[in-house]
C-alpha atoms as a PDB file:
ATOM      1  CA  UNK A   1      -5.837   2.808 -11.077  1.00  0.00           C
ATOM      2  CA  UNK A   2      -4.919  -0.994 -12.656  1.00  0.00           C
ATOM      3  CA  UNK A   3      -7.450  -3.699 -12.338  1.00  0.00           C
ATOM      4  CA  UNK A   4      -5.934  -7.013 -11.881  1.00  0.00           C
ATOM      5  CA  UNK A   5      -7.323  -9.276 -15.062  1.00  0.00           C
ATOM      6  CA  UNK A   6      -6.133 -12.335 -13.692  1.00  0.00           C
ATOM      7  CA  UNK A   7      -8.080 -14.544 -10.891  1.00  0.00           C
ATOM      8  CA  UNK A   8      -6.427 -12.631  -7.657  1.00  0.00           C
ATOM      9  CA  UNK A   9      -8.758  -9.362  -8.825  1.00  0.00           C
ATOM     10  CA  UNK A  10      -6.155  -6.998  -7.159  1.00  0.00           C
ATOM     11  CA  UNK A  11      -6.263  -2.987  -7.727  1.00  0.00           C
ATOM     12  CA  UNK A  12      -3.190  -1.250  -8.363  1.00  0.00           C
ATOM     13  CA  UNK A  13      -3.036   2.378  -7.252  1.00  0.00           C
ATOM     14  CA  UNK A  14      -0.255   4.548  -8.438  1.00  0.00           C
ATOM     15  CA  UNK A  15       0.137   8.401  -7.574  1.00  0.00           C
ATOM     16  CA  UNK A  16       3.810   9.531  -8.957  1.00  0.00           C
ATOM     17  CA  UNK A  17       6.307   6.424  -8.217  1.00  0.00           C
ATOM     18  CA  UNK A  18       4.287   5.814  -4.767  1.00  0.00           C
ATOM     19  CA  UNK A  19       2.157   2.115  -5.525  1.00  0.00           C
ATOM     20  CA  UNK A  20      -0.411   0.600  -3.254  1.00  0.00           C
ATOM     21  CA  UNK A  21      -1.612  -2.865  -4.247  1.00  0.00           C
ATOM     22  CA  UNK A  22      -5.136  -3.190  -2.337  1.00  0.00           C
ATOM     23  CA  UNK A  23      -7.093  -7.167  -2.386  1.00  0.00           C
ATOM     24  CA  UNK A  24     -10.033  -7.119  -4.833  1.00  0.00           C
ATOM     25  CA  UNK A  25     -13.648  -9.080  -3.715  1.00  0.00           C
ATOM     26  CA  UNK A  26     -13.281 -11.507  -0.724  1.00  0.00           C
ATOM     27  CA  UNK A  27     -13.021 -11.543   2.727  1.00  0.00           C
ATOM     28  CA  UNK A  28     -10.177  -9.590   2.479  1.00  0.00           C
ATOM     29  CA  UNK A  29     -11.394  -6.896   0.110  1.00  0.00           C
ATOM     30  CA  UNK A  30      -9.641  -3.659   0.341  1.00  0.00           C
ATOM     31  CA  UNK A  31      -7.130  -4.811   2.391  1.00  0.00           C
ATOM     32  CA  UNK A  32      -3.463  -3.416   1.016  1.00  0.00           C
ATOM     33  CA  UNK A  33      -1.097  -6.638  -0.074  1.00  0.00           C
ATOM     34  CA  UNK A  34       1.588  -3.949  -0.881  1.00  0.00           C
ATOM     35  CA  UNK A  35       2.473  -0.573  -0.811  1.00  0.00           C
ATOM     36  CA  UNK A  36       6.128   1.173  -1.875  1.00  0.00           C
ATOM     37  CA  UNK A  37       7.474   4.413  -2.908  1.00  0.00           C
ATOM     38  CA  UNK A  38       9.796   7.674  -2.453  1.00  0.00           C
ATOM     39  CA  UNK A  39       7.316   8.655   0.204  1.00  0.00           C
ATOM     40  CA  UNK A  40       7.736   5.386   2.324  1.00  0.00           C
ATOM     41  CA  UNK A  41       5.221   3.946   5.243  1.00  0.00           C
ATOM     42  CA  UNK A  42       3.611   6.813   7.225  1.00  0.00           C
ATOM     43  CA  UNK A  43       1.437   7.673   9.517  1.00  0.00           C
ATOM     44  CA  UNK A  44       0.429   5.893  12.818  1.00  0.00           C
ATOM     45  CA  UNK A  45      -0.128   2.531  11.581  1.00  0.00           C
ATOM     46  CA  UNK A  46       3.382   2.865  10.248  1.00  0.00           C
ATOM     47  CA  UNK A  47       4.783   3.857  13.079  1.00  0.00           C
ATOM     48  CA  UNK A  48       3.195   0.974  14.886  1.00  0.00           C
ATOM     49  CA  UNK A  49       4.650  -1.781  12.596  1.00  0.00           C
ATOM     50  CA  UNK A  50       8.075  -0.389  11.231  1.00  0.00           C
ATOM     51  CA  UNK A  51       8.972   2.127  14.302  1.00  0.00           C
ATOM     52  CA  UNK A  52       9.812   6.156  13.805  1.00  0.00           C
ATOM     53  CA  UNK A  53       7.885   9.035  13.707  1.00  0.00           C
ATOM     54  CA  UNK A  54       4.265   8.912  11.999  1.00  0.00           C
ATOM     55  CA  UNK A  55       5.588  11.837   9.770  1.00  0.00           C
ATOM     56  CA  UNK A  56       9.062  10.804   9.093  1.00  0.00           C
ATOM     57  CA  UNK A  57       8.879   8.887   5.448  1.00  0.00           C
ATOM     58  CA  UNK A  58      11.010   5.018   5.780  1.00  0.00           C
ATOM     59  CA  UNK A  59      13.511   5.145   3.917  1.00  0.00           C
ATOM     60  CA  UNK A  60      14.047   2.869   0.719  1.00  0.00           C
END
């Protein structure tokens, strides 16, 4: 895990080449600005915005 040292306060998450960027203290906090990777968008909220199967990885 990264800790943003600028103002923003972001985390940075990083397991393998897979990164999730994820909104520091606010009323957003915890919220994920970003996520990308080899093992794409998954799951059902995936599914919902991008289409496919929840279990299928999107491709690059």
């Amino acid at each position: 895990m990264y800790h943003s040292t600028g103002t923003a306060g972001t985390f940075t998450f990083r397991q393998g080449d897979d990164i999730v960027v994820i909104d520091g203290p606010g009323t957003t906090q915890g919220q994920a600005i970003t996520a990308y990777g080899p093992s794409g968008i998954k799951g059902e909220s995936g599914a919902t915005a991008l289409g496919g199967k929840p279990r299928i990885p999107t491709p690059r």
